[in-house]
C-alpha atoms as a PDB file:
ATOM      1  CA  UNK A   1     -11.586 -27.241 -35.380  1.00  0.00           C
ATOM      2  CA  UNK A   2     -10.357 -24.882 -32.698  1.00  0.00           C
ATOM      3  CA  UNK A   3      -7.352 -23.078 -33.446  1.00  0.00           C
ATOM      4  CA  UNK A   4      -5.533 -21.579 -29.914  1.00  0.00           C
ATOM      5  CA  UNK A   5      -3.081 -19.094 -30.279  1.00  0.00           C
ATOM      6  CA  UNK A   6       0.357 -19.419 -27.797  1.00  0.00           C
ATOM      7  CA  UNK A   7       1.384 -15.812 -26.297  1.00  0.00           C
ATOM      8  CA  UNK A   8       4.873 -15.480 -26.464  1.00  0.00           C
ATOM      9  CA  UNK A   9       7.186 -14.674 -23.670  1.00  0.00           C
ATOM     10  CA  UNK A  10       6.828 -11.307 -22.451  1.00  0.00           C
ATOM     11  CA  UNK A  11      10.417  -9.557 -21.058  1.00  0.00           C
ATOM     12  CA  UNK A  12       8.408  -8.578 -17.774  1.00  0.00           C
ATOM     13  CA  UNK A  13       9.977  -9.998 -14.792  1.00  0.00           C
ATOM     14  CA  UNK A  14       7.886 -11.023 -11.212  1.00  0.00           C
ATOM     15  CA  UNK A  15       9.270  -8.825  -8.710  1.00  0.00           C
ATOM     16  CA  UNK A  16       8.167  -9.743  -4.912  1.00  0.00           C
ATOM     17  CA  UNK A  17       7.168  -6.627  -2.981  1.00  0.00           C
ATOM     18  CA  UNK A  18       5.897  -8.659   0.229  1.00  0.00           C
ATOM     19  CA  UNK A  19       6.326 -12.229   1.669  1.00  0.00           C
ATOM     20  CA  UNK A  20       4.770 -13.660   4.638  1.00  0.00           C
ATOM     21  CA  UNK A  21       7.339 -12.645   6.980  1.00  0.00           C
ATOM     22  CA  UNK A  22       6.289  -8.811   6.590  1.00  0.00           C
ATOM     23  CA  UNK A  23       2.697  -9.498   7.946  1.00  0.00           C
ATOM     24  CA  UNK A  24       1.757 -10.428  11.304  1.00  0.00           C
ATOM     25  CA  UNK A  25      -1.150 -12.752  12.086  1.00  0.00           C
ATOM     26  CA  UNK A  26      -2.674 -12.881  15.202  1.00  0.00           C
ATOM     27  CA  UNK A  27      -6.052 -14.895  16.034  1.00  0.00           C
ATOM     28  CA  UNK A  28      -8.861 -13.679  18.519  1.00  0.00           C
ATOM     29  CA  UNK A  29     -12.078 -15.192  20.078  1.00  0.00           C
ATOM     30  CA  UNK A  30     -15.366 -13.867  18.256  1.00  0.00           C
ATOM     31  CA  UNK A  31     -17.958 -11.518  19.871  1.00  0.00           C
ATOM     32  CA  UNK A  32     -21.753 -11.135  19.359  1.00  0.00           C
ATOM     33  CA  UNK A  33     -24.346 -14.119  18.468  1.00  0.00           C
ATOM     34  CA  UNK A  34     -22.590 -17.542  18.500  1.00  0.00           C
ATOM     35  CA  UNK A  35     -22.969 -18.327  21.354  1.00  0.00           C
ATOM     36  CA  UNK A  36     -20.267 -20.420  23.991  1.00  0.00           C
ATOM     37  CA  UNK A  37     -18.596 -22.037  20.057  1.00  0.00           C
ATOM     38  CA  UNK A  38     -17.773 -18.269  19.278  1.00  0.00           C
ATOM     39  CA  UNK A  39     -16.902 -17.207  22.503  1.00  0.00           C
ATOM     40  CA  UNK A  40     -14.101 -20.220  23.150  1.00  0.00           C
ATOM     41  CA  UNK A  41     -12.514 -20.750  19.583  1.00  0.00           C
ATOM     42  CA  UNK A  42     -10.201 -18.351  18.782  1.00  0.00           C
ATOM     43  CA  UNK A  43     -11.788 -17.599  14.638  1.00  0.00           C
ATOM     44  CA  UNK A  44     -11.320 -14.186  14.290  1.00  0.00           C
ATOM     45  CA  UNK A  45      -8.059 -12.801  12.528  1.00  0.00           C
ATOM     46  CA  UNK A  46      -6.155  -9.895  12.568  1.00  0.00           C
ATOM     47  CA  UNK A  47      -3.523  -9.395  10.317  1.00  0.00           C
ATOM     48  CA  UNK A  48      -0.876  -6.307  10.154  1.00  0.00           C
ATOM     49  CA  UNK A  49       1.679  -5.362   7.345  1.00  0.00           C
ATOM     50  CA  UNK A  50       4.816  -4.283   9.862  1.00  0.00           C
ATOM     51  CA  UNK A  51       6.088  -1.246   6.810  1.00  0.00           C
ATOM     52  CA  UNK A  52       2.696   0.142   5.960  1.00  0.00           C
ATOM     53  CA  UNK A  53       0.837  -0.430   9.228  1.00  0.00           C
ATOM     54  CA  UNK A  54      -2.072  -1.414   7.350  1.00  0.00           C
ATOM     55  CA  UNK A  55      -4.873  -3.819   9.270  1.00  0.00           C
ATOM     56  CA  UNK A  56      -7.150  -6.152   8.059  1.00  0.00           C
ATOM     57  CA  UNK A  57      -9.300  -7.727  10.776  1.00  0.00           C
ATOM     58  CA  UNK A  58     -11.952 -10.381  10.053  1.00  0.00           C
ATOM     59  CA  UNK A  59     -15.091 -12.846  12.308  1.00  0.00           C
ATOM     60  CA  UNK A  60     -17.524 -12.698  10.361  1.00  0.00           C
ATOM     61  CA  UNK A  61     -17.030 -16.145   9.969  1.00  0.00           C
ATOM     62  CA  UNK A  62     -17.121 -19.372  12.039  1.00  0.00           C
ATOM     63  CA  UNK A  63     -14.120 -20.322   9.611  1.00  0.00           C
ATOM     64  CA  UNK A  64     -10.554 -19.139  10.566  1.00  0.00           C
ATOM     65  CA  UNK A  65      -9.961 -19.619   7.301  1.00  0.00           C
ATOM     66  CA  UNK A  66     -12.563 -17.758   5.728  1.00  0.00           C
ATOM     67  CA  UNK A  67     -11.557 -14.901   8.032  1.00  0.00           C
ATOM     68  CA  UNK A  68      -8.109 -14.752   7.142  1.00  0.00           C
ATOM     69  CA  UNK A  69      -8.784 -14.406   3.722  1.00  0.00           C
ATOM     70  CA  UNK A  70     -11.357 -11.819   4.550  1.00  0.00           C
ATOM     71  CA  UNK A  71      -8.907  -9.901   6.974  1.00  0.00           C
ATOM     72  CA  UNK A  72      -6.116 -10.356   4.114  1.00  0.00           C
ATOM     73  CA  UNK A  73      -8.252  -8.821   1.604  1.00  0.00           C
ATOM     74  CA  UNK A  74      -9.500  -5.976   3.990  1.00  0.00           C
ATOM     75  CA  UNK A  75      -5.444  -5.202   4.416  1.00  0.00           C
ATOM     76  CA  UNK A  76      -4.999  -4.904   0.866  1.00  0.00           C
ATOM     77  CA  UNK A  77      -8.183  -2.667   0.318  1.00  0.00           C
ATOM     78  CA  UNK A  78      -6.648   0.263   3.057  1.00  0.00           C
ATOM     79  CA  UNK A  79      -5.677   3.365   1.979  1.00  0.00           C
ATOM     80  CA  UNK A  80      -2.267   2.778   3.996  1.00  0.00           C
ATOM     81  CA  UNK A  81      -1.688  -0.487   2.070  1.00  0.00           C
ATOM     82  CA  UNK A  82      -2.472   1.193  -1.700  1.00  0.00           C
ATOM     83  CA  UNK A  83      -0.371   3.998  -0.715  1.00  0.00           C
ATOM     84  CA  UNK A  84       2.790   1.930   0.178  1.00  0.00           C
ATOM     85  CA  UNK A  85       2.281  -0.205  -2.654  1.00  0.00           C
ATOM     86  CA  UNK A  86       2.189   2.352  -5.264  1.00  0.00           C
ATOM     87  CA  UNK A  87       5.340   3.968  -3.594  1.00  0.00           C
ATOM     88  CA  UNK A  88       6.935   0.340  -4.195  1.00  0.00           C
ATOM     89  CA  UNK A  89       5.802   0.189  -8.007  1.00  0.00           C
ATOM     90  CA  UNK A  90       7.338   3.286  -8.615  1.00  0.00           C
ATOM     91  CA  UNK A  91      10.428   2.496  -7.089  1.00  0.00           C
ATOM     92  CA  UNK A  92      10.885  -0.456  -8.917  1.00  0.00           C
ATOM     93  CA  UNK A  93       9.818   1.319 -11.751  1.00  0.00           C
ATOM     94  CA  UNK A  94      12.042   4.166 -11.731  1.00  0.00           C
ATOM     95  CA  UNK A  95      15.146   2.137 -10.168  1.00  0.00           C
ATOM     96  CA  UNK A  96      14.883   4.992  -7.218  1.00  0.00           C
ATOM     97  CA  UNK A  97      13.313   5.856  -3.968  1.00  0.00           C
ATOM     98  CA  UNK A  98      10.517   8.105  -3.643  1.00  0.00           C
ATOM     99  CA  UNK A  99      12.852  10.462  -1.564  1.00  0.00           C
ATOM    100  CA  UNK A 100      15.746  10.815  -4.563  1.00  0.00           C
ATOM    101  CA  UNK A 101      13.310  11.374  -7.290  1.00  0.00           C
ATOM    102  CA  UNK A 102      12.151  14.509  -5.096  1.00  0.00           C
ATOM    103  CA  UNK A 103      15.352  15.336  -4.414  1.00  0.00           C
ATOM    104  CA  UNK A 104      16.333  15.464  -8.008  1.00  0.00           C
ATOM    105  CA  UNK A 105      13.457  17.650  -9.071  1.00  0.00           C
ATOM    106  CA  UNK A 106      13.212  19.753  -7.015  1.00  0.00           C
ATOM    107  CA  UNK A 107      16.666  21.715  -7.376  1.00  0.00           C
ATOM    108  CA  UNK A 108      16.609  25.998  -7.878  1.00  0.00           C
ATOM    109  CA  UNK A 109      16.921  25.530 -11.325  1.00  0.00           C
ATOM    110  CA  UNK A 110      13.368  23.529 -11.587  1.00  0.00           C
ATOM    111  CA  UNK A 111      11.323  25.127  -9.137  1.00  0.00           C
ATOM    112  CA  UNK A 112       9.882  28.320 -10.031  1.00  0.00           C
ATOM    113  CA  UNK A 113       9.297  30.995  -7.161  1.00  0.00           C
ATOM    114  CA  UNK A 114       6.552  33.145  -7.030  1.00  0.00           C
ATOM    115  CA  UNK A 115       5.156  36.164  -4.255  1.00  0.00           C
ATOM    116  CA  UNK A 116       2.123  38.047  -4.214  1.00  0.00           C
ATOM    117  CA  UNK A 117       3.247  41.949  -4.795  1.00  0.00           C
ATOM    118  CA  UNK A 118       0.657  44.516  -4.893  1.00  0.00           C
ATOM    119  CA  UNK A 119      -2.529  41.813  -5.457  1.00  0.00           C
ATOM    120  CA  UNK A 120      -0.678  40.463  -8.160  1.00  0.00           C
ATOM    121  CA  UNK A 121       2.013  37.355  -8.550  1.00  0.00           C
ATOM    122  CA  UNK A 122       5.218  38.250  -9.383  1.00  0.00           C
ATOM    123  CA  UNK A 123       8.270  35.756 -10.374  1.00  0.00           C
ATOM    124  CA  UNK A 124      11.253  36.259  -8.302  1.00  0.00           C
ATOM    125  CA  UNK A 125      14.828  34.219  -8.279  1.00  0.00           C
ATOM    126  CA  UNK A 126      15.375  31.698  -5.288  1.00  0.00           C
ATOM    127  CA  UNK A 127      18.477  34.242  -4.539  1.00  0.00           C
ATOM    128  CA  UNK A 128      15.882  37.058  -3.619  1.00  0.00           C
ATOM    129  CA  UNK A 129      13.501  35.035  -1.343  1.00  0.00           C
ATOM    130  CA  UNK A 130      16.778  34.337   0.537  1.00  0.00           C
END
């Protein structure tokens, strides 16, 4: 007898960082081997996110389906795409934007100010570099 164990409820909530009006999909005639069916059916897919600028662009396949899923997945993979998603996580995270939290730490009081006197680093006031 199996026994199966029920996970309770976390308290996490889903939170929707991007919906399909944020992306925009555009199809494109292949190129290469494949002859006249390539050339005259438009399987190739490009697909842009409008806030990162990331692109994902797929036709490998014959399959405009298989290519948007490919394109999609090339999107996500960019370093544009992981960049603007982490800056969303944290936001949601911390309940701020990116530019506030910077804001917030970096005041006179947190910074520390240092200049290079005589070879060697020397701590001065923010007053003093003024």
């Amino acid at each position: 007898m199996k026994i199966v164990e029920r996970k309770e409820q976390d308290d996490r909530e889903r939170i929707r960082l991007a919906s399909k009006e944020d992306f925009d999909v555009s199809y494109f005639c292949g190129s290469g081997k494949g002859g006249q069916a390539k050339n005259k059916v438009a399987s190739g897919v490009q697909i842009i996110h409008r806030e990162s600028g990331a692109l994902g662009r797929a036709s490998d396949s014959r399959s405009q389906a298989d290519n948007k899923k490919a394109a999609f997945r090339r999107l996500v993979e960019t370093k544009k795409m992981k960049i603007w998603l982490n800056r969303k996580l944290f936001e949601v995270r911390e309940r701020q934007t990116m530019e506030d939290a910077i804001e917030k730490d970096t005041t006179d009081d947190k910074l520390r100010y240092e200049v290079l006197k005589g070879g060697k680093w020397a701590e001065v006031s923010a007053s003093e570099l003024k």
